[in-house]
PDB file of N, CA and C in Angstrom:
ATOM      1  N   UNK A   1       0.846  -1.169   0.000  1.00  0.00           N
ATOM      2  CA  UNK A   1       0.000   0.000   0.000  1.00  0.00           C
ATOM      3  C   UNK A   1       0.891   1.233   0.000  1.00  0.00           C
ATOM      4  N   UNK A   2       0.566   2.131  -0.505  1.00  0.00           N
ATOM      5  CA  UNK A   2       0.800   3.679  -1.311  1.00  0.00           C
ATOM      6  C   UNK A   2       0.015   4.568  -0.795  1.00  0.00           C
ATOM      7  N   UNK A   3      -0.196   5.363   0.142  1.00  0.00           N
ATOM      8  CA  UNK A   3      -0.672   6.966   0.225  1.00  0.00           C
ATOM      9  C   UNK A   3       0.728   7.889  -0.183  1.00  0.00           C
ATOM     10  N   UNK A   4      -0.170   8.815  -0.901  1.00  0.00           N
ATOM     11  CA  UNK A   4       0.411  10.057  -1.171  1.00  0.00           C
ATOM     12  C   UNK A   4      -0.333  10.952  -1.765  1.00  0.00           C
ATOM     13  N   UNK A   5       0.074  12.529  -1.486  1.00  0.00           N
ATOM     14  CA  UNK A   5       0.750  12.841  -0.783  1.00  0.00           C
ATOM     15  C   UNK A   5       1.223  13.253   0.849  1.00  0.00           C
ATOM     16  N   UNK A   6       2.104  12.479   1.700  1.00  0.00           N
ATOM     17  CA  UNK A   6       1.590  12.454   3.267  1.00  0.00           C
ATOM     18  C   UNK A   6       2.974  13.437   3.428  1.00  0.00           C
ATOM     19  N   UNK A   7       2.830  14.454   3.952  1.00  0.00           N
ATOM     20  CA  UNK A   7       1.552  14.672   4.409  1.00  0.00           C
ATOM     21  C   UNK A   7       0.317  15.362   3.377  1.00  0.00           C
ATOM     22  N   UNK A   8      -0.674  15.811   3.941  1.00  0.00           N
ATOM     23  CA  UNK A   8      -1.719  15.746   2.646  1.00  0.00           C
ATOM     24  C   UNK A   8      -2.472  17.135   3.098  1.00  0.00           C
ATOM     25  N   UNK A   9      -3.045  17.809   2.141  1.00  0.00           N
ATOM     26  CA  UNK A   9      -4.291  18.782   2.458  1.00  0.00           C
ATOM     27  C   UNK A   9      -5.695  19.093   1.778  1.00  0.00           C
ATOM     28  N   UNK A  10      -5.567  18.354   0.576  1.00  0.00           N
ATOM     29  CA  UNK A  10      -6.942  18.431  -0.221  1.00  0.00           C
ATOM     30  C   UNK A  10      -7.192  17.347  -0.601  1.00  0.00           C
ATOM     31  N   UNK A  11      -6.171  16.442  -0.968  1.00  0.00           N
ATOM     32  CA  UNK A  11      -6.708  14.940  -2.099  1.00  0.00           C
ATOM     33  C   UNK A  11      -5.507  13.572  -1.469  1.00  0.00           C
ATOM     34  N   UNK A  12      -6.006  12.772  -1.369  1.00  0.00           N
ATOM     35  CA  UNK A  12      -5.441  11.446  -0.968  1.00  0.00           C
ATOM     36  C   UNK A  12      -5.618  10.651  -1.852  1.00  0.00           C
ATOM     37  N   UNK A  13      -4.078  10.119  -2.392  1.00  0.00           N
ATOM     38  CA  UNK A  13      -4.163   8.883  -2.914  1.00  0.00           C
ATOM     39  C   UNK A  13      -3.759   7.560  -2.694  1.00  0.00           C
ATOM     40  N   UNK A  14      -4.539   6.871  -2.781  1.00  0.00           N
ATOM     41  CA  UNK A  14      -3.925   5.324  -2.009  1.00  0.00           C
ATOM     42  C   UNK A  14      -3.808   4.285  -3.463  1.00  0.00           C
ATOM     43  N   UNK A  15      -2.524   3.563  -3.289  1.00  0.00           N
ATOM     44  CA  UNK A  15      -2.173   2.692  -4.309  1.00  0.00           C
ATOM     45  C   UNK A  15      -2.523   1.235  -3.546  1.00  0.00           C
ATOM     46  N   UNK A  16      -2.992   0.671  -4.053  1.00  0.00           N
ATOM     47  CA  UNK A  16      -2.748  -1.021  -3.575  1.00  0.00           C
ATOM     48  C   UNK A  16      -2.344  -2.011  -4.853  1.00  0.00           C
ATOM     49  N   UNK A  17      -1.493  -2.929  -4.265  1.00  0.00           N
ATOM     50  CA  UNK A  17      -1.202  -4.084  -5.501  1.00  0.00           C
ATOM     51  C   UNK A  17      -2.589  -5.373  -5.329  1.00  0.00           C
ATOM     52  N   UNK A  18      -3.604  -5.254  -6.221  1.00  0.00           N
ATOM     53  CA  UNK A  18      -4.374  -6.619  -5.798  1.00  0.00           C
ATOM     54  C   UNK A  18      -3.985  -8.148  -6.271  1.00  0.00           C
ATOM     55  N   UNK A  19      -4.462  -9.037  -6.030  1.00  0.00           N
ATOM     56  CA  UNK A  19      -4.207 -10.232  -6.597  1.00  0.00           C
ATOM     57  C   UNK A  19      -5.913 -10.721  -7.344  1.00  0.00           C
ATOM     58  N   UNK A  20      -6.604  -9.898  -7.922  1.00  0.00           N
ATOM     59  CA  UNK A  20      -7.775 -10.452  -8.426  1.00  0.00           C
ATOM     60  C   UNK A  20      -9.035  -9.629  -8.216  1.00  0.00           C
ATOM     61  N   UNK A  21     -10.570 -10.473  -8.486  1.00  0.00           N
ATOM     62  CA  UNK A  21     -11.514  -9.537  -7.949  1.00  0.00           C
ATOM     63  C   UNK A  21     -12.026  -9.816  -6.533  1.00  0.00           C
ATOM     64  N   UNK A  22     -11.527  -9.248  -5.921  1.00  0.00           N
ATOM     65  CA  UNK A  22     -11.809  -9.356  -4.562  1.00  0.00           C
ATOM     66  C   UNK A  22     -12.353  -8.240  -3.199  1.00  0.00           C
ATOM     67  N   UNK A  23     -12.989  -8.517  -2.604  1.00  0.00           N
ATOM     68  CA  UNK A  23     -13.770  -7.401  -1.810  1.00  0.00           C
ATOM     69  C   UNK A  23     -12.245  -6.684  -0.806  1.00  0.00           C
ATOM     70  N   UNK A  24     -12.557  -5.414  -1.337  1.00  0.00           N
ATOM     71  CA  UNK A  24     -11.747  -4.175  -0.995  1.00  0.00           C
ATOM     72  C   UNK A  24     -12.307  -3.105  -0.152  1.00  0.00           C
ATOM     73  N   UNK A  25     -11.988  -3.210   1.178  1.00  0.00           N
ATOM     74  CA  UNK A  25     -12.388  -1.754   2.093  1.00  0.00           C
ATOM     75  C   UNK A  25     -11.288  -0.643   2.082  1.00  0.00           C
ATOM     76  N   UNK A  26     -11.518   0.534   1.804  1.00  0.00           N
ATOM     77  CA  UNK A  26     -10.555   1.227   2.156  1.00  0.00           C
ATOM     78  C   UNK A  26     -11.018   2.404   3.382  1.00  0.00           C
ATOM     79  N   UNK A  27     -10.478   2.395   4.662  1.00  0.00           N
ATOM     80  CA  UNK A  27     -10.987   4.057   5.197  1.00  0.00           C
ATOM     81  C   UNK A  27      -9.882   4.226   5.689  1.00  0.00           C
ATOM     82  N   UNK A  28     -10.904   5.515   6.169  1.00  0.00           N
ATOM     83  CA  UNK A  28      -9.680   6.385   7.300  1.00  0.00           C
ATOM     84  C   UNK A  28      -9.983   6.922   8.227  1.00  0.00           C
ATOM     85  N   UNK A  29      -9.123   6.762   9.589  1.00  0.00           N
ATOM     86  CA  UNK A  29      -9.602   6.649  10.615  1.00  0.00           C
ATOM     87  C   UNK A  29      -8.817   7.562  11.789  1.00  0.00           C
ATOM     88  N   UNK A  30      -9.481   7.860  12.613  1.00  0.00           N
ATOM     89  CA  UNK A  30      -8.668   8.816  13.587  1.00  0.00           C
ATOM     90  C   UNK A  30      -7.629   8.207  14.415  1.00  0.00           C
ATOM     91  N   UNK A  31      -7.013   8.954  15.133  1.00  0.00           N
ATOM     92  CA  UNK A  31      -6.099   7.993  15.646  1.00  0.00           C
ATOM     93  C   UNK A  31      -6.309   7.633  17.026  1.00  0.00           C
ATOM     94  N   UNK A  32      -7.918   7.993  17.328  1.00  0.00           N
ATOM     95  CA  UNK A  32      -7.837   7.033  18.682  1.00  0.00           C
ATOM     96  C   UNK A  32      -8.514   5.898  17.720  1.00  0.00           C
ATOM     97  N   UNK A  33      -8.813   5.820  16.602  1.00  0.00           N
ATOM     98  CA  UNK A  33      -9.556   4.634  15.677  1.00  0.00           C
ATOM     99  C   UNK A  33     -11.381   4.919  15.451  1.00  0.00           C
ATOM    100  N   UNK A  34     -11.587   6.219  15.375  1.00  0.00           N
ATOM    101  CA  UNK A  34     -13.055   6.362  15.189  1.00  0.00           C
ATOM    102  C   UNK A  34     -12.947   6.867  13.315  1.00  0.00           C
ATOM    103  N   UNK A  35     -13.829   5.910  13.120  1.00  0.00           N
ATOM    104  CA  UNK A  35     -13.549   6.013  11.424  1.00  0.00           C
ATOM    105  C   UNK A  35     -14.522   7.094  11.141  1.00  0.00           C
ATOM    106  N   UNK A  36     -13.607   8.063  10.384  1.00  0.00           N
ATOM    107  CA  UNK A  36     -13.791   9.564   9.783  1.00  0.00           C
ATOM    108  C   UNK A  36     -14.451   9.800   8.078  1.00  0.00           C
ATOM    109  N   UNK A  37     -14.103   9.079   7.478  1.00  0.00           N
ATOM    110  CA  UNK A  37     -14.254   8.985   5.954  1.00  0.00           C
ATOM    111  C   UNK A  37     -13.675   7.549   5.602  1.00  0.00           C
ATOM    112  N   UNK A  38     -15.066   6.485   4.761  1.00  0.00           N
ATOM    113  CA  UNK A  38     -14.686   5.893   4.092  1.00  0.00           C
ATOM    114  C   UNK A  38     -14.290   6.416   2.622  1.00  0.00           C
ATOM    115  N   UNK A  39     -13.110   5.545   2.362  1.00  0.00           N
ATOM    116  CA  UNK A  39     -12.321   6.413   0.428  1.00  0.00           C
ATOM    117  C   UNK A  39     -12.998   5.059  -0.828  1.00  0.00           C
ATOM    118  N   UNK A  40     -12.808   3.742  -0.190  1.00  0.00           N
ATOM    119  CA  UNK A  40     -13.526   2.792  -1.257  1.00  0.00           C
ATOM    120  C   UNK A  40     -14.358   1.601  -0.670  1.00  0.00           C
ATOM    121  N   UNK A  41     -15.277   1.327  -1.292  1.00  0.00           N
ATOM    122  CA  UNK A  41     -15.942  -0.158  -0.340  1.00  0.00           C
ATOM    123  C   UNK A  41     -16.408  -1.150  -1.726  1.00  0.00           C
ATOM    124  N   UNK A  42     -15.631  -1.882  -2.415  1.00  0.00           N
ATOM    125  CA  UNK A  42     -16.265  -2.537  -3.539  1.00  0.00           C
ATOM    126  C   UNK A  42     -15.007  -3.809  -4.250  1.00  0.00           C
ATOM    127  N   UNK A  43     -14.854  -3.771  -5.232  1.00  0.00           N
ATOM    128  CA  UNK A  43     -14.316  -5.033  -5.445  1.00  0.00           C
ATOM    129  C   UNK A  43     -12.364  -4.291  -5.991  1.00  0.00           C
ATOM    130  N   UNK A  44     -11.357  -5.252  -5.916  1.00  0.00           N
ATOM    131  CA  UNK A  44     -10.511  -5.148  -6.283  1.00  0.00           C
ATOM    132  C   UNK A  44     -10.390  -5.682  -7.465  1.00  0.00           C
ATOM    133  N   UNK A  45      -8.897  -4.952  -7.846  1.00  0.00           N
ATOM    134  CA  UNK A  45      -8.703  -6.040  -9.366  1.00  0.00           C
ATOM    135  C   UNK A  45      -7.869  -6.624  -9.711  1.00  0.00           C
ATOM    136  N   UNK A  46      -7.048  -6.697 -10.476  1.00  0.00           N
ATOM    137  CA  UNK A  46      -5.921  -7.632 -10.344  1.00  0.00           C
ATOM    138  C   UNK A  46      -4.718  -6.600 -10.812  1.00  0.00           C
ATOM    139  N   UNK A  47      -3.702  -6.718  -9.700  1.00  0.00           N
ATOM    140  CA  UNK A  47      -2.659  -5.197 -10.498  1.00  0.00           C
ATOM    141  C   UNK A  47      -2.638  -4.456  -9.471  1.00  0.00           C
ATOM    142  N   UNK A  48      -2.554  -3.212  -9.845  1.00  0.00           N
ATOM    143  CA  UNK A  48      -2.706  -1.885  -9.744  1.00  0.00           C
ATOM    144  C   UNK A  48      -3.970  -1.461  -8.869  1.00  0.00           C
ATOM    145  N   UNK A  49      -4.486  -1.480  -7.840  1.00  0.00           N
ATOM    146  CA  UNK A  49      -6.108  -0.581  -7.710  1.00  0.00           C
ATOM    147  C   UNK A  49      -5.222   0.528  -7.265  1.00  0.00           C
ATOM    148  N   UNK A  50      -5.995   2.268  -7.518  1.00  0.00           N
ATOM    149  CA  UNK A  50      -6.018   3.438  -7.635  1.00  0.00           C
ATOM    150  C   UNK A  50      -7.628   3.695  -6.815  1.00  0.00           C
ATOM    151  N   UNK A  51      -7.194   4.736  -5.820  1.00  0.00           N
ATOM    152  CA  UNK A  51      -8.116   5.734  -5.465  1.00  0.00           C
ATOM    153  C   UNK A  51      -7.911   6.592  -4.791  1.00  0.00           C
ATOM    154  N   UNK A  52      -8.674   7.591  -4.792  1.00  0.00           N
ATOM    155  CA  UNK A  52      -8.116   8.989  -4.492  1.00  0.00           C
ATOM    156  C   UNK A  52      -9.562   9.073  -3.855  1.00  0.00           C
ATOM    157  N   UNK A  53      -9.052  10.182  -3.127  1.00  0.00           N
ATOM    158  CA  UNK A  53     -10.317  10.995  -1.457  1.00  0.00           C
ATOM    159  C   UNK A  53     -10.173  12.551  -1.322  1.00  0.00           C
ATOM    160  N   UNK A  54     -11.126  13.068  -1.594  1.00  0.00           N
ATOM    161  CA  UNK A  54     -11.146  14.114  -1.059  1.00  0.00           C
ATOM    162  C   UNK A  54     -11.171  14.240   0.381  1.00  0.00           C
ATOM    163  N   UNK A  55     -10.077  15.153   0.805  1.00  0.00           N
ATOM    164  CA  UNK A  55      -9.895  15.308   2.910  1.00  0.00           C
ATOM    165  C   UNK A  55     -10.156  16.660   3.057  1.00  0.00           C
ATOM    166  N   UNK A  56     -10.399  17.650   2.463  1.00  0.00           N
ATOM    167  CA  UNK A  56     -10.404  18.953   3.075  1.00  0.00           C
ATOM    168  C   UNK A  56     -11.035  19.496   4.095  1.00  0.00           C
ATOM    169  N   UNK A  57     -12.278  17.746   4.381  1.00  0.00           N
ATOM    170  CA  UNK A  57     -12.924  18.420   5.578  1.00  0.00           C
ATOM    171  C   UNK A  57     -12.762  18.002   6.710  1.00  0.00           C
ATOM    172  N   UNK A  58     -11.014  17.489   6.796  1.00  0.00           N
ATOM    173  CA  UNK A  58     -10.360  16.901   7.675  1.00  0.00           C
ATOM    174  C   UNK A  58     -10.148  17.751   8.522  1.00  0.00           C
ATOM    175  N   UNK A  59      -9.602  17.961  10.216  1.00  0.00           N
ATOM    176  CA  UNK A  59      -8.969  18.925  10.753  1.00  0.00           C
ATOM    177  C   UNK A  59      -7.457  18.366  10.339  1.00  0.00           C
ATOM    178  N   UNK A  60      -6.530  19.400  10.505  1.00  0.00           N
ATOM    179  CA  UNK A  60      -5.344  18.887  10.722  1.00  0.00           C
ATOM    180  C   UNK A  60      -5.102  17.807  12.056  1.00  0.00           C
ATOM    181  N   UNK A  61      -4.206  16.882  11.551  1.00  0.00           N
ATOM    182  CA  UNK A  61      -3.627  16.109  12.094  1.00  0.00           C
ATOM    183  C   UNK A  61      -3.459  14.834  12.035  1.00  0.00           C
ATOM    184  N   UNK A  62      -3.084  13.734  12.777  1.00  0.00           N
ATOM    185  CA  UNK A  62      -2.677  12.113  12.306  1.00  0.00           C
ATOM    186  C   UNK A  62      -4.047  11.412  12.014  1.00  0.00           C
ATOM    187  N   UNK A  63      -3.965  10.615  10.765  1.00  0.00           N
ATOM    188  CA  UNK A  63      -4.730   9.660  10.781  1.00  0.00           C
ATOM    189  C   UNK A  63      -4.229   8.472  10.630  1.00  0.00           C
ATOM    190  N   UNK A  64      -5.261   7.642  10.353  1.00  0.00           N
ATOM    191  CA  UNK A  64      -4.463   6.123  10.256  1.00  0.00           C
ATOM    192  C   UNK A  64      -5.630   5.745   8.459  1.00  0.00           C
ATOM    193  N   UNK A  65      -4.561   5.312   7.687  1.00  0.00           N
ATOM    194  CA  UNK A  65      -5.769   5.049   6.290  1.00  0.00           C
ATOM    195  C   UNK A  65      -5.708   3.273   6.028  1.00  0.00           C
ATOM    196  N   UNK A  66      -6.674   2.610   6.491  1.00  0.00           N
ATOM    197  CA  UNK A  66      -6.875   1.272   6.932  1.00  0.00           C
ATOM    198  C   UNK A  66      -7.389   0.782   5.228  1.00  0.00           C
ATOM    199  N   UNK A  67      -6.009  -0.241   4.804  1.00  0.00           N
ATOM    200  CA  UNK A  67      -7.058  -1.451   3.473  1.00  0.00           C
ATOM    201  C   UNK A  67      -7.078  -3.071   4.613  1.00  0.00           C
ATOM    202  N   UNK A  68      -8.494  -3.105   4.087  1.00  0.00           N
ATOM    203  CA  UNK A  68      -9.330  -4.936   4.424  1.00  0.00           C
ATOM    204  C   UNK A  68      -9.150  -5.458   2.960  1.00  0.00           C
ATOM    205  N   UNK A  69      -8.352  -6.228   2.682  1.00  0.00           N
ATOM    206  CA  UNK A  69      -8.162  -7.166   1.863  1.00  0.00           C
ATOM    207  C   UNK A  69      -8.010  -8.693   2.099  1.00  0.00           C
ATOM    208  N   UNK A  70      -9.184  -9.559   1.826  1.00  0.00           N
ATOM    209  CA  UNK A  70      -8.845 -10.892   1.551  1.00  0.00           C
ATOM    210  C   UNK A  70      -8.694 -11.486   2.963  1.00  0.00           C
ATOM    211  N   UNK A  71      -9.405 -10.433   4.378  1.00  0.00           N
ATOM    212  CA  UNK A  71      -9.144 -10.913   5.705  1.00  0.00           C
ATOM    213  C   UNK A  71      -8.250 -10.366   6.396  1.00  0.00           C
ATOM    214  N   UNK A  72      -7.129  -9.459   5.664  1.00  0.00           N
ATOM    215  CA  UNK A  72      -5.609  -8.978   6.137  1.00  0.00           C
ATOM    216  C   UNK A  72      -5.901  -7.686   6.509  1.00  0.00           C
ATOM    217  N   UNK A  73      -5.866  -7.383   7.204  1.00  0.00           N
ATOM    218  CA  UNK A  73      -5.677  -5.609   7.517  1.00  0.00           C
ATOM    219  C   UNK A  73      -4.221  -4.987   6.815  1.00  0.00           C
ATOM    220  N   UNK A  74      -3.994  -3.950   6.729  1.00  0.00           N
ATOM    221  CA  UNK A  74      -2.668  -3.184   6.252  1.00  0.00           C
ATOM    222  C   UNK A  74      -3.159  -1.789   6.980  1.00  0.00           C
ATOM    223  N   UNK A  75      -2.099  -1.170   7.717  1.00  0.00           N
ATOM    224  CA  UNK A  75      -2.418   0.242   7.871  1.00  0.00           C
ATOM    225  C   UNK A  75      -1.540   1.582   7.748  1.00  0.00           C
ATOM    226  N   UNK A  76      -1.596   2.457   7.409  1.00  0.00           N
ATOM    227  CA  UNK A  76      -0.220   3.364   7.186  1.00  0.00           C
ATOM    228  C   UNK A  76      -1.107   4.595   7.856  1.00  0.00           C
ATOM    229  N   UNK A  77       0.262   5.357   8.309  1.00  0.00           N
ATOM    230  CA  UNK A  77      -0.152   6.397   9.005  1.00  0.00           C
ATOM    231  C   UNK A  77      -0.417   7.907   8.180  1.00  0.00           C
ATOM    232  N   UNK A  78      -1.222   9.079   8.237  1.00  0.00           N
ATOM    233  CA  UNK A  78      -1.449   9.755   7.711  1.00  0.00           C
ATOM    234  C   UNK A  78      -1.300  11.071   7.739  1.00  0.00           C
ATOM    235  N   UNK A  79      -0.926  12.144   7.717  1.00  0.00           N
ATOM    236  CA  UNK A  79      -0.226  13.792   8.160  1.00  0.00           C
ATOM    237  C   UNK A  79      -1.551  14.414   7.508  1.00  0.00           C
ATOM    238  N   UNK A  80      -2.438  14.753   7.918  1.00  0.00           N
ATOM    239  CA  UNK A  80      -3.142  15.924   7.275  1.00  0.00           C
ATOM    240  C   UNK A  80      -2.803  17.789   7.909  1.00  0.00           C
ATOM    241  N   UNK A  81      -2.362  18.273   6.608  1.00  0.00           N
ATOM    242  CA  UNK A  81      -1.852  19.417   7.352  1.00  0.00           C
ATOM    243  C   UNK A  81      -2.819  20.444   6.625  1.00  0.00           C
TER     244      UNK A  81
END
């Protein structure tokens, strides 16, 4: 997994490598973990998945941007400035 640009102020993009079509969550979440904005909820593909989020109506500060793939969690941390 890929966010950029972190830190961030208008648009988030998250890269993932998939292995197929498979059910894909993407959010993002505060950092005591109260989820703020989901960015995708639907199927993956094989490759490359791409998506981008509008955050501007973020406050500044850390988030956490959570992918559910295939049962696995992944999480990377987030700078909204």
């Amino acid at each position: 997994m890929t966010i950029y640009p972190n830190p961030a102020s208008n648009n988030l993009n998250v890269t993932f490598e998939g292995t197929g079509a498979k059910e894909l969550t993407v959010d993002l979440y505060s950092i005591d973990g109260q989820k703020v904005q989901g960015i995708y909820n639907g199927i993956s593909v094989s490759g490359r998945n791409e998506m981008n989020s509008n955050i501007t109506n973020l406050s500044k500060g850390v988030y956490l941007v959570r992918i559910l793939f295939e049962g696995q969690s992944f999480v990377q941390k987030l700078i909204v400035n």
